[in-house]
C-alpha atoms as a PDB file:
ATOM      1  CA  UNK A   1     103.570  82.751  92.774  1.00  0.00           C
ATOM      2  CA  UNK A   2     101.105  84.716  90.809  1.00  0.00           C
ATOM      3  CA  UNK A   3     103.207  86.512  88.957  1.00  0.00           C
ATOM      4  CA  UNK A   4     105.475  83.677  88.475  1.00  0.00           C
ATOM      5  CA  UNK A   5     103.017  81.787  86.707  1.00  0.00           C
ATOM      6  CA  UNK A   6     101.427  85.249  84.845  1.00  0.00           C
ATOM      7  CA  UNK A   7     105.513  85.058  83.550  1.00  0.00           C
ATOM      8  CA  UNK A   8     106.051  81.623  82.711  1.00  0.00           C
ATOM      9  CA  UNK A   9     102.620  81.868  80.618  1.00  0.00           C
ATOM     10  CA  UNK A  10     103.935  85.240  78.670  1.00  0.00           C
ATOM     11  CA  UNK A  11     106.708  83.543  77.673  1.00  0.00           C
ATOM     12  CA  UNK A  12     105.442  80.347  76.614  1.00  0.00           C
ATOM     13  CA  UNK A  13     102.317  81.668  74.859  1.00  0.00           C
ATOM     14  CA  UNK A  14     103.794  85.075  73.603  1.00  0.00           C
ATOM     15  CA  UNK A  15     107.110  84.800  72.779  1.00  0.00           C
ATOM     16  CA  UNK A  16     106.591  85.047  68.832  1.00  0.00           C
ATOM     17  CA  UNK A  17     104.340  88.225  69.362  1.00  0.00           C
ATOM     18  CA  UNK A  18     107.595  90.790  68.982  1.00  0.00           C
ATOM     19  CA  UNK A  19     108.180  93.351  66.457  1.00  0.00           C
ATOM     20  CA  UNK A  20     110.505  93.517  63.607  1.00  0.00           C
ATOM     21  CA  UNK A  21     110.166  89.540  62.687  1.00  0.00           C
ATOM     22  CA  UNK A  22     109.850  87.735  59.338  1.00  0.00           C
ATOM     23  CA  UNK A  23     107.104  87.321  57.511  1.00  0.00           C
ATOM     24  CA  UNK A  24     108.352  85.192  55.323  1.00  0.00           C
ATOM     25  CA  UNK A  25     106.345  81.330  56.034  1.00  0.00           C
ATOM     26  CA  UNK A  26     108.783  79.146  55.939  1.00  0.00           C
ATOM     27  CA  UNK A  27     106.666  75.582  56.977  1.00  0.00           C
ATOM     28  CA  UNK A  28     109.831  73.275  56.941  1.00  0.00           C
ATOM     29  CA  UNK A  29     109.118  70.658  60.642  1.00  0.00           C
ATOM     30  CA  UNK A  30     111.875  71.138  62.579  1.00  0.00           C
ATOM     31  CA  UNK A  31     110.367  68.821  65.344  1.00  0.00           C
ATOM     32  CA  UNK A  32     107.360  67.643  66.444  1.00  0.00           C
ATOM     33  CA  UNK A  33     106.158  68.001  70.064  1.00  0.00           C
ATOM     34  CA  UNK A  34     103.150  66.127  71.716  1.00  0.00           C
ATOM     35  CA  UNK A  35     101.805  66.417  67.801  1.00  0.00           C
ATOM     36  CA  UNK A  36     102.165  70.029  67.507  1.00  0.00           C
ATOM     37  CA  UNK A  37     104.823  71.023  64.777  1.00  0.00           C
ATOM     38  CA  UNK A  38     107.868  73.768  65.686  1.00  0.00           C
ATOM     39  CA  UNK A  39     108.528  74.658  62.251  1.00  0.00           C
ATOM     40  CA  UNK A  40     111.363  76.869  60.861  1.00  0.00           C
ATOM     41  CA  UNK A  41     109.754  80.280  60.981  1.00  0.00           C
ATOM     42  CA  UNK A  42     109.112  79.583  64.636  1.00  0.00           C
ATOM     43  CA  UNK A  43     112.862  78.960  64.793  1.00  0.00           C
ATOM     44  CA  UNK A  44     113.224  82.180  62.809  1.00  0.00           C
ATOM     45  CA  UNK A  45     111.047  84.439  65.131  1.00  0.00           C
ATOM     46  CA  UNK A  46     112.174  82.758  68.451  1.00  0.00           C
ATOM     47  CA  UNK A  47     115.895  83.802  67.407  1.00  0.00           C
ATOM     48  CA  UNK A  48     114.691  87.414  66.013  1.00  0.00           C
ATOM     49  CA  UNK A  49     113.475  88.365  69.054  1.00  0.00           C
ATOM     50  CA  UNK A  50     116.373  87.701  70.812  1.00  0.00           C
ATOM     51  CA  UNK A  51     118.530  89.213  68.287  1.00  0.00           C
ATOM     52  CA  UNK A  52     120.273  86.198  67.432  1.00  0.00           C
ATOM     53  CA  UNK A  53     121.180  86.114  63.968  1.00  0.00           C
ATOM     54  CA  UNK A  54     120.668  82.465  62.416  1.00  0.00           C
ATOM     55  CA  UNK A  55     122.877  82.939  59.560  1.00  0.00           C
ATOM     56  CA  UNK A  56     125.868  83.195  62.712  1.00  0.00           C
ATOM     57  CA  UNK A  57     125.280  79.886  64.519  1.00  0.00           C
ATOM     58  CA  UNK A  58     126.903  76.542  63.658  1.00  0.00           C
ATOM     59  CA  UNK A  59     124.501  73.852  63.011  1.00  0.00           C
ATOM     60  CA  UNK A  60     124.856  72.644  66.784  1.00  0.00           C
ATOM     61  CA  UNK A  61     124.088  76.430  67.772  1.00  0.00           C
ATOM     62  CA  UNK A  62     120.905  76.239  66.332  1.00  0.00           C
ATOM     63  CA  UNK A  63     120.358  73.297  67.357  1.00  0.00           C
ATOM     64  CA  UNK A  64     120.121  74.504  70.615  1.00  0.00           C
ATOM     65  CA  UNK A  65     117.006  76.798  69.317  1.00  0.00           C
ATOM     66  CA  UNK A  66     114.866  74.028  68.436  1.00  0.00           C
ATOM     67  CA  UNK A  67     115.243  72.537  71.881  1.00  0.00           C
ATOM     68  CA  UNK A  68     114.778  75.646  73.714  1.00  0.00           C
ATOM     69  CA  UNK A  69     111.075  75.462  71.955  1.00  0.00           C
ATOM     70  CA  UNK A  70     110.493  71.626  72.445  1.00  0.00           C
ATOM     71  CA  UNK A  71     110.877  72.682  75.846  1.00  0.00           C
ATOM     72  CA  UNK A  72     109.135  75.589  75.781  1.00  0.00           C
ATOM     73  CA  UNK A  73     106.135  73.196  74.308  1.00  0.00           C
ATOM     74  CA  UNK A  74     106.705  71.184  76.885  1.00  0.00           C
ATOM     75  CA  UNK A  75     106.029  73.907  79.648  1.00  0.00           C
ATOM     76  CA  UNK A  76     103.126  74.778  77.825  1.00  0.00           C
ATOM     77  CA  UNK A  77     101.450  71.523  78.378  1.00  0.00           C
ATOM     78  CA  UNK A  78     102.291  71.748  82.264  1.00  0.00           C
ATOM     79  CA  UNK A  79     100.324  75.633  82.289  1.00  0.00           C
ATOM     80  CA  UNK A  80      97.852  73.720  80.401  1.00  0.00           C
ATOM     81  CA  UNK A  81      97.837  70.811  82.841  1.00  0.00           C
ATOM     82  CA  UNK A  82      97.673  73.134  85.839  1.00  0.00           C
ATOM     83  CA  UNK A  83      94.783  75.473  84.705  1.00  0.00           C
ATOM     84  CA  UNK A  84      97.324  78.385  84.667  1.00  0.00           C
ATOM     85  CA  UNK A  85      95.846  79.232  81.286  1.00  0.00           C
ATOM     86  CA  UNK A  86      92.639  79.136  82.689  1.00  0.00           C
ATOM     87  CA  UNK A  87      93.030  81.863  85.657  1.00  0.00           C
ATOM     88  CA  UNK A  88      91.363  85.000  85.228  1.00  0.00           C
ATOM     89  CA  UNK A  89      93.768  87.543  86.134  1.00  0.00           C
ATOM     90  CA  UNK A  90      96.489  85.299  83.891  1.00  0.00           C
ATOM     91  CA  UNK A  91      93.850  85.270  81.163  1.00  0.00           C
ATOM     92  CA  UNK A  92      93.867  89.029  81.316  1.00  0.00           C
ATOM     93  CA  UNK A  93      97.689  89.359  81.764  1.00  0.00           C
ATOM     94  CA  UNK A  94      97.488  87.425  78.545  1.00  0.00           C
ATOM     95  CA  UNK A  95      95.304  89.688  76.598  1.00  0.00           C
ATOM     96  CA  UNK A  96      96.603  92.281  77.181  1.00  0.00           C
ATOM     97  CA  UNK A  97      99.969  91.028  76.125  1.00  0.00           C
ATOM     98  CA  UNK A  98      98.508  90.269  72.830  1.00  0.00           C
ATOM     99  CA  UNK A  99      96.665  93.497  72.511  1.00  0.00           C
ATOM    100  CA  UNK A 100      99.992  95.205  72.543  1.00  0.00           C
ATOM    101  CA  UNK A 101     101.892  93.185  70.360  1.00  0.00           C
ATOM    102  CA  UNK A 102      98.625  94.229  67.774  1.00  0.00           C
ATOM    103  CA  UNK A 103      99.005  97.399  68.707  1.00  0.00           C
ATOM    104  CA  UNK A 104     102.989  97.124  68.245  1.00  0.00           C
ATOM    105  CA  UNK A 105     102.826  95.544  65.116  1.00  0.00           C
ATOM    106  CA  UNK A 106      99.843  98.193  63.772  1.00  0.00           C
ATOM    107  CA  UNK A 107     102.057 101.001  64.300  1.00  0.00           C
ATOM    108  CA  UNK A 108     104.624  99.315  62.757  1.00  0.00           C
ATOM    109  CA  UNK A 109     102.610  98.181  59.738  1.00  0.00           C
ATOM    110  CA  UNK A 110     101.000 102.056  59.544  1.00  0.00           C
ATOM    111  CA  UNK A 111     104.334 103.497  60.359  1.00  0.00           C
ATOM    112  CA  UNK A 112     105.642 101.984  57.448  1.00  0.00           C
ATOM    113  CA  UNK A 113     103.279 103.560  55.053  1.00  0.00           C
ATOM    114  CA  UNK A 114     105.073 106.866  56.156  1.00  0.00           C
ATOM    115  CA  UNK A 115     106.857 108.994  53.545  1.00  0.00           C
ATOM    116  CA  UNK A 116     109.749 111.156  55.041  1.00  0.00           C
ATOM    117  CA  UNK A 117     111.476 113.597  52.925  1.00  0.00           C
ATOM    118  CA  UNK A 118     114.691 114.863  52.811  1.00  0.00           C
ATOM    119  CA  UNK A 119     113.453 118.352  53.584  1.00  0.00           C
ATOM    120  CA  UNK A 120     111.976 116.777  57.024  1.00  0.00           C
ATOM    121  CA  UNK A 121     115.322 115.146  57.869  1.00  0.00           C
ATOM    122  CA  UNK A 122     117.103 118.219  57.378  1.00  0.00           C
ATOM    123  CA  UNK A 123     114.139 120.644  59.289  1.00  0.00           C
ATOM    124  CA  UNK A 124     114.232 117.900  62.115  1.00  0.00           C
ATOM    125  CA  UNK A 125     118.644 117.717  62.099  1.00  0.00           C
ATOM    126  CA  UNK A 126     119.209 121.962  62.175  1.00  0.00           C
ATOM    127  CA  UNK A 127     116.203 122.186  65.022  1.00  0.00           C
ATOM    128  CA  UNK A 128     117.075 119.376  66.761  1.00  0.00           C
ATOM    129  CA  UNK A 129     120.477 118.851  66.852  1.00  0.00           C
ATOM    130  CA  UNK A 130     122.538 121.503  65.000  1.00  0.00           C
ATOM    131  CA  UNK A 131     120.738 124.002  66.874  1.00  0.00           C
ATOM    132  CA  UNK A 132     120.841 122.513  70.296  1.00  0.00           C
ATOM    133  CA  UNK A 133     124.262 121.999  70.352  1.00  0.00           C
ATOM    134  CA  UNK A 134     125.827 123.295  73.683  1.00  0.00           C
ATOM    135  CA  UNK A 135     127.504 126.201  72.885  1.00  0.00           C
ATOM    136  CA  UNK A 136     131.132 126.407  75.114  1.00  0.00           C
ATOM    137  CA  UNK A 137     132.904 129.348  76.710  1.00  0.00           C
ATOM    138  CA  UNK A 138     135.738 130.572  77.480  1.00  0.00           C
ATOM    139  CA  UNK A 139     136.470 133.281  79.926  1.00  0.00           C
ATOM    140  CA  UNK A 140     137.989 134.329  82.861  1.00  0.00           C
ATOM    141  CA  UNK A 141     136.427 136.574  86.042  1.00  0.00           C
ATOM    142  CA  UNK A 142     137.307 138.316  89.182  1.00  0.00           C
ATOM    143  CA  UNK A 143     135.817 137.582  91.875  1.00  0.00           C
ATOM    144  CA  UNK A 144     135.025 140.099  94.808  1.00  0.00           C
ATOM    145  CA  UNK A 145     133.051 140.704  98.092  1.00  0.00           C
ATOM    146  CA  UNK A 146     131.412 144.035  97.552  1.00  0.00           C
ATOM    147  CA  UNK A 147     130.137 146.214  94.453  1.00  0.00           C
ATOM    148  CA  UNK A 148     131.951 149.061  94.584  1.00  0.00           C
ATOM    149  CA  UNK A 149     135.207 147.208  94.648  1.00  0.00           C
ATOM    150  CA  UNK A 150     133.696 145.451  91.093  1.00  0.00           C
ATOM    151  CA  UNK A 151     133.177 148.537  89.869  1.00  0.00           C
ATOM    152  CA  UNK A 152     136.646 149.916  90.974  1.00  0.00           C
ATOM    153  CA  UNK A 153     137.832 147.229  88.702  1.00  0.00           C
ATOM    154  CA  UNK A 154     135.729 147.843  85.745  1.00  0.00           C
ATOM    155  CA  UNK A 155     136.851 151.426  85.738  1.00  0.00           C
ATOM    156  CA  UNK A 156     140.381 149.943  86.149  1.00  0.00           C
ATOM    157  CA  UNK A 157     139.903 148.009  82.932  1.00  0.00           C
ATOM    158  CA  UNK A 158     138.182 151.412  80.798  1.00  0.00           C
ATOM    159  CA  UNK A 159     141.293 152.846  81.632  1.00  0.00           C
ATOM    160  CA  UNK A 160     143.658 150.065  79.601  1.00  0.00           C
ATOM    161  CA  UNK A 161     144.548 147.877  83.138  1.00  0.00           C
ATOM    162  CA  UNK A 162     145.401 144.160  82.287  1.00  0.00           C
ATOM    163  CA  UNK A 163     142.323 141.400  83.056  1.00  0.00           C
ATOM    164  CA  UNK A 164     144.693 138.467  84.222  1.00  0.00           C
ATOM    165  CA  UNK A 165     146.937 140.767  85.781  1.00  0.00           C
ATOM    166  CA  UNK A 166     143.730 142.464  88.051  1.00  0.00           C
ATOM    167  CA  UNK A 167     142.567 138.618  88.675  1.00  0.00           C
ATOM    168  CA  UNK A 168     145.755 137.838  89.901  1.00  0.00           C
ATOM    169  CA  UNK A 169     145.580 140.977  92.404  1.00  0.00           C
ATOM    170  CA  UNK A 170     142.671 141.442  93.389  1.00  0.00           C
ATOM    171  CA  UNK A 171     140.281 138.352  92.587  1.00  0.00           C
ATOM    172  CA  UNK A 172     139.431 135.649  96.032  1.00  0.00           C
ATOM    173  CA  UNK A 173     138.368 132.576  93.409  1.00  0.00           C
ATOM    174  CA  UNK A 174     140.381 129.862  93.335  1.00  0.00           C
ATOM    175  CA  UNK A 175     141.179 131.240  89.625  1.00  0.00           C
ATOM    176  CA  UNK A 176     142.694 134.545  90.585  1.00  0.00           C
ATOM    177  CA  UNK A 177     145.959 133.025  90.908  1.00  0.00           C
ATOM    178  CA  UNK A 178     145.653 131.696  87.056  1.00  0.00           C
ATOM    179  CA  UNK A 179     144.520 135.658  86.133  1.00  0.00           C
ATOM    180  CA  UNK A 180     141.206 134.105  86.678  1.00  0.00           C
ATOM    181  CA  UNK A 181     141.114 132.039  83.574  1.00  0.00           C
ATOM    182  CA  UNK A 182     137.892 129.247  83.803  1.00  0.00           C
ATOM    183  CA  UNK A 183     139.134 127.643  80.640  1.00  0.00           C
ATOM    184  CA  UNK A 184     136.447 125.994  78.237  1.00  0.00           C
ATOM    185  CA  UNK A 185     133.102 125.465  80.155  1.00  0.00           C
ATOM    186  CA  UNK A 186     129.197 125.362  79.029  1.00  0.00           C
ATOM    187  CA  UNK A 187     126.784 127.948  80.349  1.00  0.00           C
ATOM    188  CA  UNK A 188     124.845 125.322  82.077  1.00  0.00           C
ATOM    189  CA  UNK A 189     127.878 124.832  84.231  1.00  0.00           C
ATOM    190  CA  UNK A 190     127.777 128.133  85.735  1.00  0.00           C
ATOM    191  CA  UNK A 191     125.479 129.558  88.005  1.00  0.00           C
ATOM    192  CA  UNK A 192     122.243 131.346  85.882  1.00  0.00           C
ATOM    193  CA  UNK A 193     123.354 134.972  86.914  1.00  0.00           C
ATOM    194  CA  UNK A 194     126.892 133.959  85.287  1.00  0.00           C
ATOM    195  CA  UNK A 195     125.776 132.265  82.550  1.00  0.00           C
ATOM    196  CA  UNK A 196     123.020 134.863  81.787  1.00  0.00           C
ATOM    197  CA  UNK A 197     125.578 137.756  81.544  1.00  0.00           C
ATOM    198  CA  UNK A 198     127.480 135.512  79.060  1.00  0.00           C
ATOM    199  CA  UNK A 199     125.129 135.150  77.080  1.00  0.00           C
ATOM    200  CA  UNK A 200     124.511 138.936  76.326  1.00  0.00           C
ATOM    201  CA  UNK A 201     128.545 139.266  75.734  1.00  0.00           C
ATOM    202  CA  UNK A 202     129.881 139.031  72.765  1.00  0.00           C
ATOM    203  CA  UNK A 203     133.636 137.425  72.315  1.00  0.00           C
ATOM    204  CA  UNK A 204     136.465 139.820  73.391  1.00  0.00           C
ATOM    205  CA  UNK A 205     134.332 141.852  75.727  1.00  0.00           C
ATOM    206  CA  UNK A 206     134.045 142.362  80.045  1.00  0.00           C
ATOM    207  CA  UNK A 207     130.916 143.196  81.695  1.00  0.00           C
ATOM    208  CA  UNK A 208     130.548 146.862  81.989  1.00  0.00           C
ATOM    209  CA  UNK A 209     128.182 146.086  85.644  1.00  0.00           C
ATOM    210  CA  UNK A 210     129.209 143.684  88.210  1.00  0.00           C
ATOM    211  CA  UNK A 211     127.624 140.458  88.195  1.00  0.00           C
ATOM    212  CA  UNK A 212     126.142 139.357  91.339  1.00  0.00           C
ATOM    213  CA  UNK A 213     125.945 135.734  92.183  1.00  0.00           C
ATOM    214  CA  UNK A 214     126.050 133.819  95.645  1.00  0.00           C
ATOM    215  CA  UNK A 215     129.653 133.592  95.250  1.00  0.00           C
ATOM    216  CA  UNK A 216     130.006 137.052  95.680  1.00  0.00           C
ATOM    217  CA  UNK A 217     130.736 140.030  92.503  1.00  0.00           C
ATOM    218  CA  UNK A 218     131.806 139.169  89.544  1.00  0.00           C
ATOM    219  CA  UNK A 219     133.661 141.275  86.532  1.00  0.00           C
ATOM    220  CA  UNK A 220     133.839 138.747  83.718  1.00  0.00           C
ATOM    221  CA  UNK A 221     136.243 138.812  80.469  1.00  0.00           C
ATOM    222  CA  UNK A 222     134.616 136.162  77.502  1.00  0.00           C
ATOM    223  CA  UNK A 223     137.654 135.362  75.547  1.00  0.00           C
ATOM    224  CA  UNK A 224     135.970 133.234  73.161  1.00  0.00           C
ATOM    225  CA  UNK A 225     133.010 130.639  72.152  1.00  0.00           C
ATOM    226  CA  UNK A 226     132.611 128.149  70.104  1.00  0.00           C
ATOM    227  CA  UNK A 227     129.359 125.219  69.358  1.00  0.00           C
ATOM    228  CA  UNK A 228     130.361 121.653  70.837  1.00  0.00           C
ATOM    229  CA  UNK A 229     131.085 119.407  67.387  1.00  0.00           C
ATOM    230  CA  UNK A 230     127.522 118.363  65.786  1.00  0.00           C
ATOM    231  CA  UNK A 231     127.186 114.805  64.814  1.00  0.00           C
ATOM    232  CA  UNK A 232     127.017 114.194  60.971  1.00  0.00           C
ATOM    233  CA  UNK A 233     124.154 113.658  59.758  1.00  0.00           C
ATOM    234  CA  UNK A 234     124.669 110.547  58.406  1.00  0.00           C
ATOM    235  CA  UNK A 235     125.483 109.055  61.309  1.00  0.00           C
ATOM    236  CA  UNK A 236     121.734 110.322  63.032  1.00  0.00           C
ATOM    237  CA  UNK A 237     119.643 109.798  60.139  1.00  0.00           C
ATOM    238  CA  UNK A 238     118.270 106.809  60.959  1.00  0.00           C
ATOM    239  CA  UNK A 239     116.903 108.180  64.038  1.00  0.00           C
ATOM    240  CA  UNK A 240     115.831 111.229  62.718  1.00  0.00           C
ATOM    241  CA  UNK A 241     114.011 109.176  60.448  1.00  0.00           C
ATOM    242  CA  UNK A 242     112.770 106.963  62.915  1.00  0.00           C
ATOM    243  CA  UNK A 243     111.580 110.218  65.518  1.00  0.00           C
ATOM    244  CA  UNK A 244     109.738 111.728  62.792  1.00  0.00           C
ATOM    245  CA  UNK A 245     108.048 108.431  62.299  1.00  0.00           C
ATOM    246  CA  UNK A 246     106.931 108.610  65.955  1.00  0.00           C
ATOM    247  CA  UNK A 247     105.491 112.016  65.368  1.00  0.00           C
ATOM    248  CA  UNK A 248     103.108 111.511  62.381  1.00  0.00           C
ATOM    249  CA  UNK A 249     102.422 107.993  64.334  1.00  0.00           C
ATOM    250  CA  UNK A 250     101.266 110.388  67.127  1.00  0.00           C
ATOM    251  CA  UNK A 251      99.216 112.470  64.979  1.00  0.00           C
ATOM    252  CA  UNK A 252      97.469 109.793  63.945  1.00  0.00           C
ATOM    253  CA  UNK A 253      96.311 108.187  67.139  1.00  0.00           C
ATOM    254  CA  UNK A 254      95.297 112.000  67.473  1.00  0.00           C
ATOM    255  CA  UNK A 255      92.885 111.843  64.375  1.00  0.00           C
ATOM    256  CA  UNK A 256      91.959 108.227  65.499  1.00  0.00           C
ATOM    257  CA  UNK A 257      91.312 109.118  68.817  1.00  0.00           C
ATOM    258  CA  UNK A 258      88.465 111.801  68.132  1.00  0.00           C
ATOM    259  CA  UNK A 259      86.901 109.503  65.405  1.00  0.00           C
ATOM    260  CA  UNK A 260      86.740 106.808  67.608  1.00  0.00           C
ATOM    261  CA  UNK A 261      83.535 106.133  70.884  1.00  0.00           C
ATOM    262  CA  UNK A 262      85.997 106.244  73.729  1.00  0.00           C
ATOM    263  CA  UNK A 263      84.547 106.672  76.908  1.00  0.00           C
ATOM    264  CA  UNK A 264      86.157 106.953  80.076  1.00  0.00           C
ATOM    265  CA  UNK A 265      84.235 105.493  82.929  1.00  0.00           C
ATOM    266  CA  UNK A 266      86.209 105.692  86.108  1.00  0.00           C
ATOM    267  CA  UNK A 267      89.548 106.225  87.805  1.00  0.00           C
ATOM    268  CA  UNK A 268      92.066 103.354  88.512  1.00  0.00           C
ATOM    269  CA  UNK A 269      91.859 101.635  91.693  1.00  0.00           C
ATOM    270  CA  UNK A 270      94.788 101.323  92.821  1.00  0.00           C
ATOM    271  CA  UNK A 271      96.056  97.368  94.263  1.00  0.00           C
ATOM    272  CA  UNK A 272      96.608  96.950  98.373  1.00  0.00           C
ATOM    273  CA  UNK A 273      99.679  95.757  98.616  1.00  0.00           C
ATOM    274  CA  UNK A 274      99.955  92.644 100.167  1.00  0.00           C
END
């Protein structure tokens, strides 16, 4: 019931205290509960943070706004009524909704002040997504049960013997009977002994060892590779934008925190569950 209540209070006394709303004042009365006004910007905000866009509703639509807060005043008066407000552990609940939505709307205000070049952008889009693009494989292997029988077919192969045709032969994967072709595939697929040997081959070349994994030994052929397609970065510069934000944000709590008297008194008791 306590939580209920700690709830019903959030969203009667904090629902305007969201991020990204106007700031516009806009004092046009709208309606007029119990002598407290819901004007238009309360309209405005109540809609914002619920990503309804105002300029979308019909008349009746919006209508339906202003009663949703008439009877969200009206709730109020109940909490009020009830001494909800007046509960410790709800007052607390309460500021420390408000605390965040300061603290939301700081970062936001600070984070605006924030000047990101084009330079960053383009730093933060080769690191972070050009160069972390999967890269793919493609490749085929023979699979065996002993070492020496690897090696048998690696000499086999010096000598000028056909890959798919050894697969086919000699190879117990479920490939060997498609000359042990794995198709296109990412490293992370394979298990790290495979994917490790790939990624000291270049494109045309077999391993010269065998490769041992749990499977068994491996001789592997890597036909070709190729980087998964990058996203443009048109299409991820608004979140580029938007992570670099976060990071000087982050620095700057950093520079806050060791200008600011913080002191840490004691660990968090944890609740008994009831």
């Amino acid at each position: 019931m306590k939580k209920l209540h700690r709830t019903l209070i959030a969203a009667l006394w904090f629902g305007t205290a969201q991020l990204g709303f106007a700031q516009t004042p806009d004092s046009t009365v709208l309606a007029t509960v119990e002598g407290k006004d819901i004007t238009q910007m309360d309209v405005r905000i109540y809609a914002e943070q619920r990503k309804i866009d105002l300029s979308k509703l019909k008349p009746e639509q919006q209508h339906i706004l202003v009663e949703a807060l008439i009877n969200r005043e009206l709730l109020v008066k109940i909490a009020k009524q009830k001494g909800i407000d007046k509960n410790p552990e709800n007052i607390a609940f309460l500021r420390n909704l408000q605390e965040t939505g300061l603290a939301g709307l700081a970062i936001k205000e600070v984070s605006d002040t924030f000047t990101i070049t084009d330079q960053e952008i383009q730093d933060y889009y080769q690191k972070n997504v050009v160069d972390k693009a999967p890269q793919q494989f493609k490749a085929r292997h023979i699979l065996v049960k002993t070492e020496d029988k690897a090696k048998q077919l690696i000499e086999d192969l010096n000598k000028g013997a056909d890959f798919a045709e050894l697969a086919k032969k000699h190879s117990t994967g479920p490939t060997g009977k498609k000359g042990g072709d794995l198709g296109w595939f990412q490293a992370k697929q394979m298990v790290k002994p495979f994917s490790d040997a790939l990624a000291k081959m270049s494109k045309g070349s077999y391993t010269k060892t065998p490769v041992k994994t749990r499977f068994g030994w491996h001789v592997i052929l890597l036909e070709d590779e190729k980087s998964n397609d990058v996203a443009k970065l048109d299409k991820v510069k608004d979140a580029i934008v938007k992570q670099l934000k976060q990071q000087k944000m982050a620095a700057e709590l950093v520079k806050l925190r060791e200008k600011a008297n913080v002191v840490v008194h004691t660990k968090i008791t944890t609740p008994q569950k009831k």
